[in-house]
Each structure stands twice: as C-alpha cells, then as structure tokens.
N, C-alpha and C. Protein backbone atom coordinates (compact mmCIF):
# COMPACT_ATOMS: atom_id res chain seq x y z
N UNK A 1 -8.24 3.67 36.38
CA UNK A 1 -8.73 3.20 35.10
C UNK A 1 -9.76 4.16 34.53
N UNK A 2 -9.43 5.28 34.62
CA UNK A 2 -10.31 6.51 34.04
C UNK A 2 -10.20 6.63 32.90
N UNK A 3 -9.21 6.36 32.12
CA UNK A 3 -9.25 6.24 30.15
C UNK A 3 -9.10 5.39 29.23
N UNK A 4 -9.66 5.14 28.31
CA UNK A 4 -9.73 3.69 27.70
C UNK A 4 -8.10 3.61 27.34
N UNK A 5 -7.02 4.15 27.59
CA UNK A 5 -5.89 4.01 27.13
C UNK A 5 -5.56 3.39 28.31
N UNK A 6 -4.35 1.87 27.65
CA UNK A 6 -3.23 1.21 28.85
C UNK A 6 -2.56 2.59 29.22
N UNK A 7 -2.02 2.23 30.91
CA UNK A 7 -1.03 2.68 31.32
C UNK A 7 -0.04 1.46 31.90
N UNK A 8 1.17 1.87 31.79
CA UNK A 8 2.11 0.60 32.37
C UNK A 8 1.21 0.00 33.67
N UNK A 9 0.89 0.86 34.57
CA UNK A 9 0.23 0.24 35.90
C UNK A 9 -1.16 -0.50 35.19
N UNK A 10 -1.67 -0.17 34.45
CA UNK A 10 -3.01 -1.19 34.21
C UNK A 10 -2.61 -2.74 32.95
N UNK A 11 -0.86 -2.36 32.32
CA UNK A 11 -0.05 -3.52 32.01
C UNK A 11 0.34 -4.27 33.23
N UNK A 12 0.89 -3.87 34.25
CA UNK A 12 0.96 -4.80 35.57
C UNK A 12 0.20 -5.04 35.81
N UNK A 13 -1.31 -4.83 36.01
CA UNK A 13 -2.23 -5.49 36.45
C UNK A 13 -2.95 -6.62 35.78
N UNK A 14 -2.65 -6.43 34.58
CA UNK A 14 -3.52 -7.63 33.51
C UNK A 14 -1.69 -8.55 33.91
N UNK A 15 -0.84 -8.00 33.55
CA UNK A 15 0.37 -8.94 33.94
C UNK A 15 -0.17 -10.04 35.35
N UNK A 16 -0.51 -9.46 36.36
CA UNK A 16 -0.46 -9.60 37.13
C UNK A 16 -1.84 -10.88 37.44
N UNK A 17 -2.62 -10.36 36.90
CA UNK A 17 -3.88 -10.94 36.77
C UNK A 17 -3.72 -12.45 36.31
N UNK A 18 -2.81 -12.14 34.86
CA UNK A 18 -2.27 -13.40 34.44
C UNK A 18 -1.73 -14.61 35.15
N UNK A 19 -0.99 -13.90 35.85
CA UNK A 19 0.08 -14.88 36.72
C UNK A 19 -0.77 -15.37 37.68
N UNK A 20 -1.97 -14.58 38.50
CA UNK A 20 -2.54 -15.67 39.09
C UNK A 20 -3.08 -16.75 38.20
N UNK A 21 -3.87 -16.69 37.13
CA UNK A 21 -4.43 -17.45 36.64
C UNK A 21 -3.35 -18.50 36.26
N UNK A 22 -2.25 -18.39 35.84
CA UNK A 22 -1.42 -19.42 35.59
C UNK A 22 -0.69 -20.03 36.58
N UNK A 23 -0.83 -19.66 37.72
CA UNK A 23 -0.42 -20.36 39.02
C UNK A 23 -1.25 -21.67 38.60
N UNK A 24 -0.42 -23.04 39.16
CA UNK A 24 -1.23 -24.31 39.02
C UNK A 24 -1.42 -24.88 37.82
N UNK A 25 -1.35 -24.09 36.74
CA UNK A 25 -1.41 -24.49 35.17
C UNK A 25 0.14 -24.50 34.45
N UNK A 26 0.71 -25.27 34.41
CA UNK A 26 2.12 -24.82 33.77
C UNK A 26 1.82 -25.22 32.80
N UNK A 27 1.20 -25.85 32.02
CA UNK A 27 0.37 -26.29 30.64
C UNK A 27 -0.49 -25.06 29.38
N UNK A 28 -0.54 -24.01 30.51
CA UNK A 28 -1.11 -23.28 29.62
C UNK A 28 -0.50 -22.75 28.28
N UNK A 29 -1.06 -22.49 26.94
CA UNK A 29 -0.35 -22.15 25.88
C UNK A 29 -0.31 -20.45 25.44
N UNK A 30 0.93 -20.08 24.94
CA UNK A 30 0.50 -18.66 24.74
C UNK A 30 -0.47 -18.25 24.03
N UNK A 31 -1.00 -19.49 23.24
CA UNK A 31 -2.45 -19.36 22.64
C UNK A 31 -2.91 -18.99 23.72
N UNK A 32 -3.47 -20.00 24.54
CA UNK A 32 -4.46 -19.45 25.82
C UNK A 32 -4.18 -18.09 26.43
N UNK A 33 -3.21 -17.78 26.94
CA UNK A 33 -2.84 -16.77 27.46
C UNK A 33 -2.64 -15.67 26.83
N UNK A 34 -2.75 -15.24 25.39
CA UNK A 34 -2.80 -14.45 24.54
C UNK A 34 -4.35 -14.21 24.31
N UNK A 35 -5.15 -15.16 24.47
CA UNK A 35 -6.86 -14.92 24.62
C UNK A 35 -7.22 -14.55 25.94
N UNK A 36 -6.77 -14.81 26.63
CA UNK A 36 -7.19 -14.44 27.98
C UNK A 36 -6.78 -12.77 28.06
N UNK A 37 -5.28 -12.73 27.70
CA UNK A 37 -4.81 -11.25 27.80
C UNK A 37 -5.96 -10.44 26.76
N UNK A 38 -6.17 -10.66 25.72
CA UNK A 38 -7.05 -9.74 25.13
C UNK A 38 -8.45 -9.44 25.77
N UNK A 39 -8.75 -10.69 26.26
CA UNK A 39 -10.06 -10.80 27.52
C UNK A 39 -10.25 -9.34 28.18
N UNK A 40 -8.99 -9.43 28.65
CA UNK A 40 -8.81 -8.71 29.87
C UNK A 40 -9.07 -7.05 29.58
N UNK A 41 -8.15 -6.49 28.29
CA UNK A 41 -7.47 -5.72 28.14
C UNK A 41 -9.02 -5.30 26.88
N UNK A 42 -9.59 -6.44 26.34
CA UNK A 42 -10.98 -5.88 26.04
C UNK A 42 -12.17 -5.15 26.88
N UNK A 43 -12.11 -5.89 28.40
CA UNK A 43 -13.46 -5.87 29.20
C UNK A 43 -12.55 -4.27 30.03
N UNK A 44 -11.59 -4.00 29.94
CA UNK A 44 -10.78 -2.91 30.08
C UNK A 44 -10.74 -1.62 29.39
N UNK A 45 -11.01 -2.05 27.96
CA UNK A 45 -11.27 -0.68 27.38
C UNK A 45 -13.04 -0.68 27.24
N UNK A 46 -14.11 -1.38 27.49
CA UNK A 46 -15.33 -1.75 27.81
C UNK A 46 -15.72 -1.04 29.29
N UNK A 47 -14.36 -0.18 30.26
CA UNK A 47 -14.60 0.41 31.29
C UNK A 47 -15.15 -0.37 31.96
N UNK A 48 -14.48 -2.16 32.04
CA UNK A 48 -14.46 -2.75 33.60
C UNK A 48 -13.32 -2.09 34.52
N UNK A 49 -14.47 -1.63 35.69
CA UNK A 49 -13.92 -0.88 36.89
C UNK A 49 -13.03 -0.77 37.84
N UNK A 50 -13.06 -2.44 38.58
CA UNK A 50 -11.99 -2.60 38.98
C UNK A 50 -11.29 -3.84 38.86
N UNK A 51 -9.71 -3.82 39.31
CA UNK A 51 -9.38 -5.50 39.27
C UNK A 51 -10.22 -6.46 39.76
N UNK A 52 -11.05 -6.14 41.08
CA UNK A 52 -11.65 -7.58 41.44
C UNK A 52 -12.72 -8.10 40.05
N UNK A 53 -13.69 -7.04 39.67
CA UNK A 53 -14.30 -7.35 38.20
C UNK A 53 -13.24 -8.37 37.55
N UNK A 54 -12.04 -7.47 37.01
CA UNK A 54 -11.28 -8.11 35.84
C UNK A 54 -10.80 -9.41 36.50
N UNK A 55 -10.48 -9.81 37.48
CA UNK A 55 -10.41 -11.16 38.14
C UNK A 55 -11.18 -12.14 38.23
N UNK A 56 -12.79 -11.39 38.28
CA UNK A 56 -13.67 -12.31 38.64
C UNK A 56 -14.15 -12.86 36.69
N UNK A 57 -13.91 -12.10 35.77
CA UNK A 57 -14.10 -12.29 34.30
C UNK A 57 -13.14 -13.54 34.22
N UNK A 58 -11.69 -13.60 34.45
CA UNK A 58 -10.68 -14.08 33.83
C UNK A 58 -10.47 -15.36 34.58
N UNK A 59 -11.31 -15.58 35.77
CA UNK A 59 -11.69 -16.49 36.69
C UNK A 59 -12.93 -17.49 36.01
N UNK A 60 -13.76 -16.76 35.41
CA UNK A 60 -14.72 -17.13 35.12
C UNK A 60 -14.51 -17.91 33.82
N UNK A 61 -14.06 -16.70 32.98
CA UNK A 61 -13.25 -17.78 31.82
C UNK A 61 -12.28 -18.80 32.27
N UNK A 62 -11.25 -18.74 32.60
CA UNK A 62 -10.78 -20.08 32.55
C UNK A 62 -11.24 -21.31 33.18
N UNK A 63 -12.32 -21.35 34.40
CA UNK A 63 -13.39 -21.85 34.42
C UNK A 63 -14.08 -22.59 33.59
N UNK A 64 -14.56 -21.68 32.44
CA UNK A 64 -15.06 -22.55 30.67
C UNK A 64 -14.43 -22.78 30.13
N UNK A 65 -12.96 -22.49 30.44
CA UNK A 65 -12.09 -23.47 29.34
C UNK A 65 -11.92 -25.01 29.93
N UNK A 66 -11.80 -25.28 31.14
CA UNK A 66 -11.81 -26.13 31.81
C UNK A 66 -12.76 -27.55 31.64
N UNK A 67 -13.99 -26.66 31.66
CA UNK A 67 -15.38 -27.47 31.60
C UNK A 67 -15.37 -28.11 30.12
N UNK A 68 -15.17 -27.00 29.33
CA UNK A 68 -15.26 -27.31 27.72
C UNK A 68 -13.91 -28.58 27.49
N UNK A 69 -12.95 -28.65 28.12
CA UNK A 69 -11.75 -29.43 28.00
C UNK A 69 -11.81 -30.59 28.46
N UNK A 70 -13.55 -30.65 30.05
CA UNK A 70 -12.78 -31.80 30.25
C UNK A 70 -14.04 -32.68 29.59
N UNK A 71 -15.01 -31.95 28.98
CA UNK A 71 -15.92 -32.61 28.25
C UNK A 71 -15.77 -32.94 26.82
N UNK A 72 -15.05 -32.44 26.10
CA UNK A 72 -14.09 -32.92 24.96
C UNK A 72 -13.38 -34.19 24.98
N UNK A 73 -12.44 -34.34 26.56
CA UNK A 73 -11.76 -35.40 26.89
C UNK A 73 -12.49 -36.74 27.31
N UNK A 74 -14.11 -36.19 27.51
CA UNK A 74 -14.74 -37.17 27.93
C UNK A 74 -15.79 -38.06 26.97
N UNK A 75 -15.71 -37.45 25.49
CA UNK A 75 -16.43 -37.51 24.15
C UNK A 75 -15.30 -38.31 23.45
N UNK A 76 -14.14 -37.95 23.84
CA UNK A 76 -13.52 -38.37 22.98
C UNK A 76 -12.61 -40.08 23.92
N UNK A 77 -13.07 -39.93 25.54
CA UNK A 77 -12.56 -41.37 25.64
C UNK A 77 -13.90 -41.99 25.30
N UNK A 78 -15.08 -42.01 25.16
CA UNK A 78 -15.97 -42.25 24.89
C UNK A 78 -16.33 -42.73 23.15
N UNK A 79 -15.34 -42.50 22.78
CA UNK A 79 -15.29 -42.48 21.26
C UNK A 79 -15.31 -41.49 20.36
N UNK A 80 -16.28 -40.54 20.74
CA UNK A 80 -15.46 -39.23 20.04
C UNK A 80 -16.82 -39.52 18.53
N UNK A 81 -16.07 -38.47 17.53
CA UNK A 81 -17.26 -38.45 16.48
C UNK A 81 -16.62 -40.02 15.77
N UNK A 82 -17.79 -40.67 14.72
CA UNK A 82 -17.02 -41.75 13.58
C UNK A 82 -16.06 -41.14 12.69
N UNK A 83 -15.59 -42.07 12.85
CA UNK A 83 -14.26 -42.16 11.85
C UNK A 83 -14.74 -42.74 10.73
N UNK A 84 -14.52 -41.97 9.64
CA UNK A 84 -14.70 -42.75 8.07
C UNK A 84 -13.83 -43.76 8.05
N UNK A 85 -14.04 -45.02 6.68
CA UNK A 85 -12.99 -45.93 6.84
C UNK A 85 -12.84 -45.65 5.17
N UNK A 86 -11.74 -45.77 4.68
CA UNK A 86 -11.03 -44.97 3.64
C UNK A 86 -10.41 -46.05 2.61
C-alpha cells in the first residue's frame, strides 16, 4: 500500500474486508455496504497502513451502526418523536 492509487490486490482486500463484515448480517443494504466500501477505500488513500488498521476502522464502524440502530429501535418502541394530528 505504498501509493494512494487502488491496485486489484488492495480491491481484494477491501473486497475481502467486506465479506467479513457481512458474515452474520445478510440484511445489510448496498447502501450500507457502499458506505462502508468508501470507508475503507477513503482511510486507504489517507495512507491507512495495514489491513489489520483497515479492519479494525470497518469493525469499529459497523459497531456504530449497530448502537445507533438499536437505539433508534428503542425510541421508537418507546414512542418515538409526536405525531401531529391532522
């Protein structure tokens, strides 16, 4: 990873990177996974060093997507914002 330019081998590796993260998630959307890939392929041309870095980033994020999702889910069984009545 010596030049801010992809090479196919640093495309297999964000490939690759991916697929762990989507192990266990079959839910994920190519939304998500289209943010995550830019994640990656940002903190990449930013001259993160090695995969374990770019693992431990893309780990970390989906991590906060998690937290943020399940506290949304928990606002909203909770009632969530008011509803106008119309």
């Amino acid at each position: 990873m010596s030049s801010a330019y992809l090479t196919s081998d640093d495309m297999k590796m964000i490939e690759r990177l991916l697929a762990e993260a989507r192990k266990g998630r079959p839910y994920a959307s190519s939304d998500v996974e289209t943010a995550q890939a830019r994640l990656l392929i940002h903190a990449f041309e930013s001259h993160m060093p090695t995969e374990a870095e770019l693992r431990d980033l893309l780990a970390e994020h989906v991590q906060s997507r998690m937290i943020l999702a399940q506290s949304y889910q928990r606002w909203e069984n909770e009632g969530g914002a008011p509803r106008s009545e119309r």
